[in-house]
N, C-alpha and C. Protein backbone atom coordinates (compact mmCIF):
# COMPACT_ATOMS: atom_id res chain seq x y z
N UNK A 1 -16.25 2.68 2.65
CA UNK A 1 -16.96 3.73 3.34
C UNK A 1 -18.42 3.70 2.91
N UNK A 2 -19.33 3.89 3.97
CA UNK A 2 -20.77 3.65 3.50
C UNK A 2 -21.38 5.23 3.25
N UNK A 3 -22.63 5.43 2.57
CA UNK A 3 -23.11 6.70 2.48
C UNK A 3 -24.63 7.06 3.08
N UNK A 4 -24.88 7.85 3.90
CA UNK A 4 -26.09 7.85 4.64
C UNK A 4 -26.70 9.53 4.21
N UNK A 5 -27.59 8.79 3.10
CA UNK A 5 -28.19 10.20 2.64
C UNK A 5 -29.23 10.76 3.89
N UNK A 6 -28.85 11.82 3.92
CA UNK A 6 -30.31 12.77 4.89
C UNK A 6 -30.79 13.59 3.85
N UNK A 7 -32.65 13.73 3.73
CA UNK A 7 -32.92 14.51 3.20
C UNK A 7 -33.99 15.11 3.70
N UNK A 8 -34.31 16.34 3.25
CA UNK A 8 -35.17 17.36 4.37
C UNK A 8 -35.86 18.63 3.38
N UNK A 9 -37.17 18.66 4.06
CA UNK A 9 -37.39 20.04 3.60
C UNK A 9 -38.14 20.88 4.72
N UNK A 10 -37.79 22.22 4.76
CA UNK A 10 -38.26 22.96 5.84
C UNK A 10 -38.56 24.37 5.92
N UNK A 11 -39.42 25.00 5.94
CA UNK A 11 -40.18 26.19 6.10
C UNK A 11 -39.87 27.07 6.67
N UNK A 12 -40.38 26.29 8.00
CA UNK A 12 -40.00 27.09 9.18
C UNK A 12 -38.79 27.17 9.85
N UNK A 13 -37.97 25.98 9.59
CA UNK A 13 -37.17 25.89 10.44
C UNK A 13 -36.63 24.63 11.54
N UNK A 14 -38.24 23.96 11.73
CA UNK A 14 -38.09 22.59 12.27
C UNK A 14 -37.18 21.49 11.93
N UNK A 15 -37.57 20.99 10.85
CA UNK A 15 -37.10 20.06 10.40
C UNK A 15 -35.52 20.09 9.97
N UNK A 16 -35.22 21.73 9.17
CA UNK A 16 -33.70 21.78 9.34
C UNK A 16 -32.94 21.64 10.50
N UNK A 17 -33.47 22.20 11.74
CA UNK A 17 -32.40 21.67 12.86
C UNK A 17 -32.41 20.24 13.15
N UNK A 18 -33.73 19.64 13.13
CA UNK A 18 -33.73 18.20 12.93
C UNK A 18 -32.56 17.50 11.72
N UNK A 19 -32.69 17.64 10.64
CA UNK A 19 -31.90 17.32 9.62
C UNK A 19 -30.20 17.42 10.20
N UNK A 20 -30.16 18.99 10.96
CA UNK A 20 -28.75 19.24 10.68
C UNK A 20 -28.08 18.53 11.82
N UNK A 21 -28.96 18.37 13.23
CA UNK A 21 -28.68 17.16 14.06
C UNK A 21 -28.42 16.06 13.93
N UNK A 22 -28.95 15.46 12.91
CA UNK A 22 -29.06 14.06 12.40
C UNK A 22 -27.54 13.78 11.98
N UNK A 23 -27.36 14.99 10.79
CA UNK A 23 -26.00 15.01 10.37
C UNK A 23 -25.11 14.94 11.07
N UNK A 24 -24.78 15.89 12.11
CA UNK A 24 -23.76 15.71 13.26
C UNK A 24 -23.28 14.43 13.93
N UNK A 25 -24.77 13.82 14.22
CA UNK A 25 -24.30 12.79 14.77
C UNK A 25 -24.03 12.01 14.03
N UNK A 26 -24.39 11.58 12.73
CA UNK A 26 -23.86 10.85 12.04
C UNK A 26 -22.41 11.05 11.26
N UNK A 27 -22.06 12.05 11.74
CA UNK A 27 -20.53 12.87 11.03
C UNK A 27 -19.38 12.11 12.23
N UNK A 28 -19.99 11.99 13.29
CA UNK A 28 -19.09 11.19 14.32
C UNK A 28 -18.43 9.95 14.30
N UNK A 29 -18.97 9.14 13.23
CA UNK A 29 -18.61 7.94 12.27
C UNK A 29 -17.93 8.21 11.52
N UNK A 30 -16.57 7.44 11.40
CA UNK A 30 -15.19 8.00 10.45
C UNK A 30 -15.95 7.09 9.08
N UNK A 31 -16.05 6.03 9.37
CA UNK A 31 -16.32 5.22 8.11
C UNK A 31 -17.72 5.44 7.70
N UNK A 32 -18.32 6.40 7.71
CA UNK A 32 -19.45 6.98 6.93
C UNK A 32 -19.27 8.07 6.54
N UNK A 33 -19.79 8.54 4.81
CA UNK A 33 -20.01 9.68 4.58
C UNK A 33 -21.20 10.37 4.58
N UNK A 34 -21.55 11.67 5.41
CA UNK A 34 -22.99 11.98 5.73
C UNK A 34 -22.95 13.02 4.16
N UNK A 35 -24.45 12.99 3.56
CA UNK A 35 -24.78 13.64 2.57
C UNK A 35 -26.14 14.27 3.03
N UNK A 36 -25.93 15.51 3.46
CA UNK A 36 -27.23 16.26 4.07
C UNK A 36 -28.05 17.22 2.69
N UNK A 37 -28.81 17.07 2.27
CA UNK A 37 -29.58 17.64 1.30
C UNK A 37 -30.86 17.93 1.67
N UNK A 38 -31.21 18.65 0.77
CA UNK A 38 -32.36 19.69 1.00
C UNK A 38 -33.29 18.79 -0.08
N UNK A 39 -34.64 18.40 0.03
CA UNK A 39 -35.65 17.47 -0.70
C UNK A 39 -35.40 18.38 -2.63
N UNK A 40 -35.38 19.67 -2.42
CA UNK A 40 -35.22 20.15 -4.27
C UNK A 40 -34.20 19.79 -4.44
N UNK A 41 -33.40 19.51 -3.80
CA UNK A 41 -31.56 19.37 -4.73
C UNK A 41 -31.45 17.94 -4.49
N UNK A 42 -32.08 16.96 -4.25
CA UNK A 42 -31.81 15.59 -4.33
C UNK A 42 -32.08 15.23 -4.99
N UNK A 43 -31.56 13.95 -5.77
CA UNK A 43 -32.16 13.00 -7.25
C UNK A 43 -32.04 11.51 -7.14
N UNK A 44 -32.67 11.52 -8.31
CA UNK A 44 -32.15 9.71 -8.49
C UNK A 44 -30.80 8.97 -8.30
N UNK A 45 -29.65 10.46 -8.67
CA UNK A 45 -28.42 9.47 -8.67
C UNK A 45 -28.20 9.75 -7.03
N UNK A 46 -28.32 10.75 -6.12
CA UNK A 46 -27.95 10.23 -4.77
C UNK A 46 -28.81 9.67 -4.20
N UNK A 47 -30.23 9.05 -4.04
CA UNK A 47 -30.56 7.84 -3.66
C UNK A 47 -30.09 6.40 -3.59
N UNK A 48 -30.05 6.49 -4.99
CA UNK A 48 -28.74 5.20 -5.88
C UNK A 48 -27.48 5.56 -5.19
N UNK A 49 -26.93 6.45 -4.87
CA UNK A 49 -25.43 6.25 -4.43
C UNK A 49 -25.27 6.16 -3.24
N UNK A 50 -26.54 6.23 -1.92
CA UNK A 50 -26.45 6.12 -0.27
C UNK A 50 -27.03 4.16 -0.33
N UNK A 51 -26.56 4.47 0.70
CA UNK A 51 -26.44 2.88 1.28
C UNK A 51 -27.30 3.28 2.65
N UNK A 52 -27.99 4.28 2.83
CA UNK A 52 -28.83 4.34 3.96
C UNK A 52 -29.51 5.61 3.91
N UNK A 53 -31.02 6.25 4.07
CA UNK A 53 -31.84 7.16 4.45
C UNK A 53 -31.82 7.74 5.52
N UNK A 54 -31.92 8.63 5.79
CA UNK A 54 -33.13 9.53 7.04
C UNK A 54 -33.52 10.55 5.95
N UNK A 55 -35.14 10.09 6.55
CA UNK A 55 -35.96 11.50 5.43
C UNK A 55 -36.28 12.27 6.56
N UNK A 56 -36.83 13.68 6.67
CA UNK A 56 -36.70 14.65 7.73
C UNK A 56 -37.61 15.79 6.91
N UNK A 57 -39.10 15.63 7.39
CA UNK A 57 -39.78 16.78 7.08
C UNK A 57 -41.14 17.15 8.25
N UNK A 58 -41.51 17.86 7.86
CA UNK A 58 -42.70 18.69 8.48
C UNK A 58 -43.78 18.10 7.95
N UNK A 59 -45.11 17.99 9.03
CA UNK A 59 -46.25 17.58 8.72
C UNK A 59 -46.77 18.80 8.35
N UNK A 60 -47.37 18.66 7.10
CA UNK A 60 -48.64 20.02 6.29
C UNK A 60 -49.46 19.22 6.17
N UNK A 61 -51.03 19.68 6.89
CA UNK A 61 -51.55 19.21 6.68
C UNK A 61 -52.40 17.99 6.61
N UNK A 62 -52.00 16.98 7.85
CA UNK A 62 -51.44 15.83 7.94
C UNK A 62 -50.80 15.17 6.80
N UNK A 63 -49.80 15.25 6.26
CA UNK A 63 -49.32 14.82 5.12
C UNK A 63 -47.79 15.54 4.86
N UNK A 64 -46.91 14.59 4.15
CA UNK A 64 -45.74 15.37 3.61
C UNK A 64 -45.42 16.32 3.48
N UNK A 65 -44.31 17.39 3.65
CA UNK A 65 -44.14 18.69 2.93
C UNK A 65 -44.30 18.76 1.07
N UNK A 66 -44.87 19.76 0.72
CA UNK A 66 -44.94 19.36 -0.76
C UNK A 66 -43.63 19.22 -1.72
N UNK A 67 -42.76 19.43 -1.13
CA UNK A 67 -41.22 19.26 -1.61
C UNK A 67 -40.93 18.19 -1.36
N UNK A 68 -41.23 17.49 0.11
CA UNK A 68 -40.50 15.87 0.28
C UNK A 68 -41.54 14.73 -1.02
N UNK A 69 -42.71 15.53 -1.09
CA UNK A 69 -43.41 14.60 -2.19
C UNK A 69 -42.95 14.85 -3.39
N UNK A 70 -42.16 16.20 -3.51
CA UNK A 70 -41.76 16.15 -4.84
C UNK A 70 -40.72 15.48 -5.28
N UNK A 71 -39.75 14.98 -4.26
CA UNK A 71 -38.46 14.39 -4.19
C UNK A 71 -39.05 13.01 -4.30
N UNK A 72 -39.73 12.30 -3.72
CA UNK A 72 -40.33 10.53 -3.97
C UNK A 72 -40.69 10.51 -4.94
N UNK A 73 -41.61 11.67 -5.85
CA UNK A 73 -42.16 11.60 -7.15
C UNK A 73 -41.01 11.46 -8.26
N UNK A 74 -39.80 12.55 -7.89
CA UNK A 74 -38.93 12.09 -8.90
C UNK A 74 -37.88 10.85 -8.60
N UNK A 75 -37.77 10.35 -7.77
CA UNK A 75 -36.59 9.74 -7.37
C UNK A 75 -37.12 8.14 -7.61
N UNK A 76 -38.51 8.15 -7.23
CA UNK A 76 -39.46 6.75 -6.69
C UNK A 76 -39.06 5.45 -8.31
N UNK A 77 -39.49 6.46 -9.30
CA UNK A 77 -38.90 4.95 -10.33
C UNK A 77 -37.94 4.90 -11.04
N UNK A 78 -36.88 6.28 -10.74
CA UNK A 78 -35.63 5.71 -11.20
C UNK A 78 -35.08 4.60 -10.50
N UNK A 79 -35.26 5.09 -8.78
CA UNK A 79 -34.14 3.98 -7.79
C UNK A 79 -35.21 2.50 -7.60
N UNK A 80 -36.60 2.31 -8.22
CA UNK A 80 -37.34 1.47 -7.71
C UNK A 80 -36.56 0.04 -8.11
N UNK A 81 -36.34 -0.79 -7.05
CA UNK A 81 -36.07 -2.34 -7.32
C UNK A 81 -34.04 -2.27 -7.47
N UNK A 82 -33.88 -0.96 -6.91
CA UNK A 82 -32.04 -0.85 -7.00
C UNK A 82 -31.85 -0.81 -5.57
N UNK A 83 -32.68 -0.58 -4.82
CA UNK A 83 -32.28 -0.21 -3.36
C UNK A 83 -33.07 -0.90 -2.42
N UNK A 84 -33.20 -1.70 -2.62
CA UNK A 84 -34.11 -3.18 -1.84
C UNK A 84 -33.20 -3.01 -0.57
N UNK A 85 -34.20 -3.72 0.62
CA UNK A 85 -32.90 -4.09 1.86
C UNK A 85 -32.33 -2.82 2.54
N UNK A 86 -32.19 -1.47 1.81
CA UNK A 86 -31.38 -0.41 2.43
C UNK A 86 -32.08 0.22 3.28
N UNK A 87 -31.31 0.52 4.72
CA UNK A 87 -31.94 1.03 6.03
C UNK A 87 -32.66 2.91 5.99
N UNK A 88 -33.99 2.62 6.98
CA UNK A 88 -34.50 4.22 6.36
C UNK A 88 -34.53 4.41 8.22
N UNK A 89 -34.62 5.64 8.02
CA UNK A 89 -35.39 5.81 9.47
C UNK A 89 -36.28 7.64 8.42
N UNK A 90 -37.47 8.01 9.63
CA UNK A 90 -38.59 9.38 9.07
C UNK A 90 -38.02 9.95 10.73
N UNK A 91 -37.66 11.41 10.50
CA UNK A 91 -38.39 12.47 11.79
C UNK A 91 -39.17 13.20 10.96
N UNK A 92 -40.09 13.67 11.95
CA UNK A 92 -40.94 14.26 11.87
C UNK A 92 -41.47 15.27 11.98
N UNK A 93 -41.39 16.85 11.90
CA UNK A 93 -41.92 17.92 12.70
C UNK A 93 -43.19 18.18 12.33
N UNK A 94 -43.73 18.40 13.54
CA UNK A 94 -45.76 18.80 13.57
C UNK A 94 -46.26 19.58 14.39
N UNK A 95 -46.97 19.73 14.09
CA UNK A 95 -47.34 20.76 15.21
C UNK A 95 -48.27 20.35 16.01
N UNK A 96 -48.90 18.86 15.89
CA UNK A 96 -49.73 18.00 16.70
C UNK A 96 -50.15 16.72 16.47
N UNK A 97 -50.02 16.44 15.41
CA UNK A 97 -50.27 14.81 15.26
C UNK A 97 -48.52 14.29 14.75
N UNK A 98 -48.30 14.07 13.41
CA UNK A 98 -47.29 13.17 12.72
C UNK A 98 -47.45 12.77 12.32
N UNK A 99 -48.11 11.65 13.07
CA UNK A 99 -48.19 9.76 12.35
C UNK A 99 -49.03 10.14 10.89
N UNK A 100 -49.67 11.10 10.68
CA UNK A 100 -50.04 10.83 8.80
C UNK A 100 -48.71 10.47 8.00
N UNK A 101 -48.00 11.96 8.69
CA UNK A 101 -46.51 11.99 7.51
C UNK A 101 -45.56 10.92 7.56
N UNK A 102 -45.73 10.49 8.69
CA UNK A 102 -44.71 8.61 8.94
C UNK A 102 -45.35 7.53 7.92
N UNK A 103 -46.59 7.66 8.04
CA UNK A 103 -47.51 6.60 7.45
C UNK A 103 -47.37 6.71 5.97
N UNK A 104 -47.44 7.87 5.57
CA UNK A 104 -47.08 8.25 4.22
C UNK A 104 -45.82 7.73 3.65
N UNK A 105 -44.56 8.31 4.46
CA UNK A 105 -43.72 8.00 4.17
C UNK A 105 -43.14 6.16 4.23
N UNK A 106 -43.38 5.48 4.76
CA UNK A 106 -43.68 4.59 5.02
C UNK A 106 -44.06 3.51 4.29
N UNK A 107 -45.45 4.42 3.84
CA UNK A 107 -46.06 3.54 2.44
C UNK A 107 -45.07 3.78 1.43
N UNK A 108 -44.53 5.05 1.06
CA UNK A 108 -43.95 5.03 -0.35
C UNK A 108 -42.60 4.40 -0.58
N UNK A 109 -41.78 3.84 0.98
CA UNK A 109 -40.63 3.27 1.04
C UNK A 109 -40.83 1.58 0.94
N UNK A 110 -41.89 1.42 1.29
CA UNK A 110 -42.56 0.07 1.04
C UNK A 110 -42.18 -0.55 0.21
N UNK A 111 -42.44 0.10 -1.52
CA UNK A 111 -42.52 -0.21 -2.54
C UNK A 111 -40.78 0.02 -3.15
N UNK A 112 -40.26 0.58 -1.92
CA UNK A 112 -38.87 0.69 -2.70
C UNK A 112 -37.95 -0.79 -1.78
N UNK A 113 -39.08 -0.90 -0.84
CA UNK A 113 -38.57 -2.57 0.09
C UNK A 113 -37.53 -2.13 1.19
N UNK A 114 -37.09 -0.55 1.05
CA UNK A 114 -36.46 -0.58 2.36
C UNK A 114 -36.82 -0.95 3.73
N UNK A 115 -35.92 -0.94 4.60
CA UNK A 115 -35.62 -1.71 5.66
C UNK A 115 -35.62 -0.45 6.86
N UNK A 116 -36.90 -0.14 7.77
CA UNK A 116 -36.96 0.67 9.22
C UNK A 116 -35.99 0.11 10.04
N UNK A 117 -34.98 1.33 10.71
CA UNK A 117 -33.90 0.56 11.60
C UNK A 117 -34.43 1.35 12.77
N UNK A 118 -34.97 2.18 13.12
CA UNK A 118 -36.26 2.86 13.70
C UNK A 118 -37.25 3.54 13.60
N UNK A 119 -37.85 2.85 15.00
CA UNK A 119 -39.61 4.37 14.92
C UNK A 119 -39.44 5.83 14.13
N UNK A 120 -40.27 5.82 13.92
CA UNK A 120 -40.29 7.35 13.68
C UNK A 120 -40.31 8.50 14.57
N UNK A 121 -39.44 9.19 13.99
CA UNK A 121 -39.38 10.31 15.10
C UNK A 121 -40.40 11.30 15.34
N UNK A 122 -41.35 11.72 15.81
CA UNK A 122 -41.83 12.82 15.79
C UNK A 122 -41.67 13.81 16.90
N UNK A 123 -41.08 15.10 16.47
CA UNK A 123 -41.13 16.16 17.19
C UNK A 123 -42.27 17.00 17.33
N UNK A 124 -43.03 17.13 18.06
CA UNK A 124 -44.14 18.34 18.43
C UNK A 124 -43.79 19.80 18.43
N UNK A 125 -44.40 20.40 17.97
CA UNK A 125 -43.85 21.57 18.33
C UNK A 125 -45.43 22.45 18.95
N UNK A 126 -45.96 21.89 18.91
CA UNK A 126 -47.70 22.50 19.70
C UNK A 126 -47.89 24.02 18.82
N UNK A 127 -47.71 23.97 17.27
CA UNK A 127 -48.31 25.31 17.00
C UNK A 127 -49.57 24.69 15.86
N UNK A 128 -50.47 25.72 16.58
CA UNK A 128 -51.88 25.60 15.90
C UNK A 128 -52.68 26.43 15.53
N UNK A 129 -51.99 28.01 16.17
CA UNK A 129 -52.57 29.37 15.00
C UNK A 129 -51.88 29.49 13.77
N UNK A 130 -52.54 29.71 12.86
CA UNK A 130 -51.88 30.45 11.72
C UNK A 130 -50.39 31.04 11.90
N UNK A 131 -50.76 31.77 12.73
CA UNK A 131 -49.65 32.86 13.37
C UNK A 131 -48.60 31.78 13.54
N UNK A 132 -48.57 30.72 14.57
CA UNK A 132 -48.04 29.57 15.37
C UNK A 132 -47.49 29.01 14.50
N UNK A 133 -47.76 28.89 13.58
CA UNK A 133 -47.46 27.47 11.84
C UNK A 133 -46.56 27.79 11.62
N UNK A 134 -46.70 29.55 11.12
CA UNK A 134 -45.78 30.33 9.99
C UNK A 134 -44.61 30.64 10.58
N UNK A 135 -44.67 30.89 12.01
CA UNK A 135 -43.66 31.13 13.02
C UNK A 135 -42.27 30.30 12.59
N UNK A 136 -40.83 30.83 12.61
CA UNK A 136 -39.79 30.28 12.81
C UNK A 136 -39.91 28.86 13.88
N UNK A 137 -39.44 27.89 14.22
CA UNK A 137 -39.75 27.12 14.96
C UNK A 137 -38.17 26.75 15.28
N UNK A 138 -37.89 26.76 16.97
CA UNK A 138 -37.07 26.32 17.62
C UNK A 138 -36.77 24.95 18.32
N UNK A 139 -36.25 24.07 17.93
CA UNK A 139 -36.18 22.52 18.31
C UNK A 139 -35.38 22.91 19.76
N UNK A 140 -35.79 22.22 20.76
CA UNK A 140 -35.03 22.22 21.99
C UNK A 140 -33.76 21.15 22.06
N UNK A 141 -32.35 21.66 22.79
CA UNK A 141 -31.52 20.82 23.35
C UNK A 141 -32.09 19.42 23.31
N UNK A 142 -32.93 18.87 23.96
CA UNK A 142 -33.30 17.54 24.28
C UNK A 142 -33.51 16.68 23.13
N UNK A 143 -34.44 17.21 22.30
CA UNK A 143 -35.11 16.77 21.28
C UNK A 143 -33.92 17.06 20.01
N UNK A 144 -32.78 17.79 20.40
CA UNK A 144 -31.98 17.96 19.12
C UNK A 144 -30.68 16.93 19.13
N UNK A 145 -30.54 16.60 20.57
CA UNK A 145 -29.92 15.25 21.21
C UNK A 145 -30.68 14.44 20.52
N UNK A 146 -31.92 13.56 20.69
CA UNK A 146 -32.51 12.35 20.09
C UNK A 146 -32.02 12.38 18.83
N UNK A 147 -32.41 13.47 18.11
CA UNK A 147 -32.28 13.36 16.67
C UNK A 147 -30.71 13.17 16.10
N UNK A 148 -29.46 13.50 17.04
CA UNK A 148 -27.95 13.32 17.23
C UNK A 148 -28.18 11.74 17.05
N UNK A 149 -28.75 11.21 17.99
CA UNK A 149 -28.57 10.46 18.66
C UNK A 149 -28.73 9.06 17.47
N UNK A 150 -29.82 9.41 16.97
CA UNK A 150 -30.78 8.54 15.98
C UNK A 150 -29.58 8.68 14.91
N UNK A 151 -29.13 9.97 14.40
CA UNK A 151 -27.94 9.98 13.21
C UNK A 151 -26.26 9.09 13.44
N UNK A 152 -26.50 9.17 14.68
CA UNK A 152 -24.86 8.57 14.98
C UNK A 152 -25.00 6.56 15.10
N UNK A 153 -26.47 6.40 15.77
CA UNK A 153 -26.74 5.32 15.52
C UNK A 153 -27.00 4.35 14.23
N UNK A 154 -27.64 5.34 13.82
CA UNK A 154 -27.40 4.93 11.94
C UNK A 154 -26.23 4.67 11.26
N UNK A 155 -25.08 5.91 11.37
CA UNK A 155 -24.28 5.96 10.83
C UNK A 155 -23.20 4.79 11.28
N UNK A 156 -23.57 4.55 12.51
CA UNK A 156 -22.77 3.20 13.01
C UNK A 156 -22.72 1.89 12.52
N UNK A 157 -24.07 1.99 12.67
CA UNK A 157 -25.03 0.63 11.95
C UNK A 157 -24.64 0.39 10.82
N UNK A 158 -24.11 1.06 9.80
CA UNK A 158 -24.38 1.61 8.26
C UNK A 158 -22.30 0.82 8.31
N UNK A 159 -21.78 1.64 9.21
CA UNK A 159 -20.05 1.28 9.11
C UNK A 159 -19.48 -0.30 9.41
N UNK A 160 -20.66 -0.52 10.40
CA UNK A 160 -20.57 -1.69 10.90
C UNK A 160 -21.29 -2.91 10.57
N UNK A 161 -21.74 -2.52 9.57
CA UNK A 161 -22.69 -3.26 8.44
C UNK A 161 -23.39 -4.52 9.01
N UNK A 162 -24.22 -3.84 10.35
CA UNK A 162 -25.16 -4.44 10.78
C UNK A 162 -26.33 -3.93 9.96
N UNK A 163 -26.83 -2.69 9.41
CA UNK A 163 -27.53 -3.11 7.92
C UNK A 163 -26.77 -1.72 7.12
């Protein structure tokens, strides 16, 4: 049985329905176990113990949530040079760009040599007042499908040890 860590941190709200989508669909795979975590409660030993990623956070700022950076900061040189080769995929929630927090993320998986089995996801969510940011944020049907969609494909990939 393979293990496909998801990990996530979320504020508002985005990124958890993203995350918890991901899971679903990847729960549809008998021969995978999905491990959905929240970026503070993850460590070195469940990095080391998944055989596959999805990271799942919110752009602040153009940049990481400060929790998903806190999770690479601790995790980055216990698992460095143990998890070569293992498949990642990033979603994204923003409220108008992304691509910083992909790029980020990206760079710091670099150095751990994992392996993109897709693009990055980014969800928009078009908030740009203050007001708009802090707001609860609702992922639509469509966009909560992709993110199904992206988890069940992984989790396949992962059983069927195409990577």
């Amino acid at each position: 049985m393979k293990t496909l860590l998801i990990v996530f941190h979320s504020l508002t709200g985005g990124a958890r329905q993203m995350a918890e989508a991901v899971a679903e669909g990847a729960s549809c795979e008998p021969e995978a176990m999905v491990r959905l975590l929240t970026a503070s409660g993850a460590g070195p030993e469940d990095v080391l113990a998944a055989d596959g990623y999805i990271f799942v956070t919110p752009e602040n700022l153009a940049a990481i949530a400060g929790q998903m950076k806190d999770f690479f900061d601790r995790t980055y040189y216990p698992a460095l040079d143990r998890i070569n080769g293992r498949p990642y995929a990033t979603l994204i929630c923003a409220g108008s760009g992304g691509q910083n927090a992909a790029r980020q993320i990206a760079r710091i998986v670099t150095g751990w040599r994992l392996r993109q089995v897709a693009d990055p996801l980014i969800i928009c969510t078009h908030a740009q007042t203050p007001e708009a940011i802090l707001a609860p944020k609702l992922i639509g049907p469509a966009d909560r499908l992709v993110c199904r969609n992206i988890g069940e494909a992984i989790a396949n990939g992962l059983a069927a040890g195409i990577f």
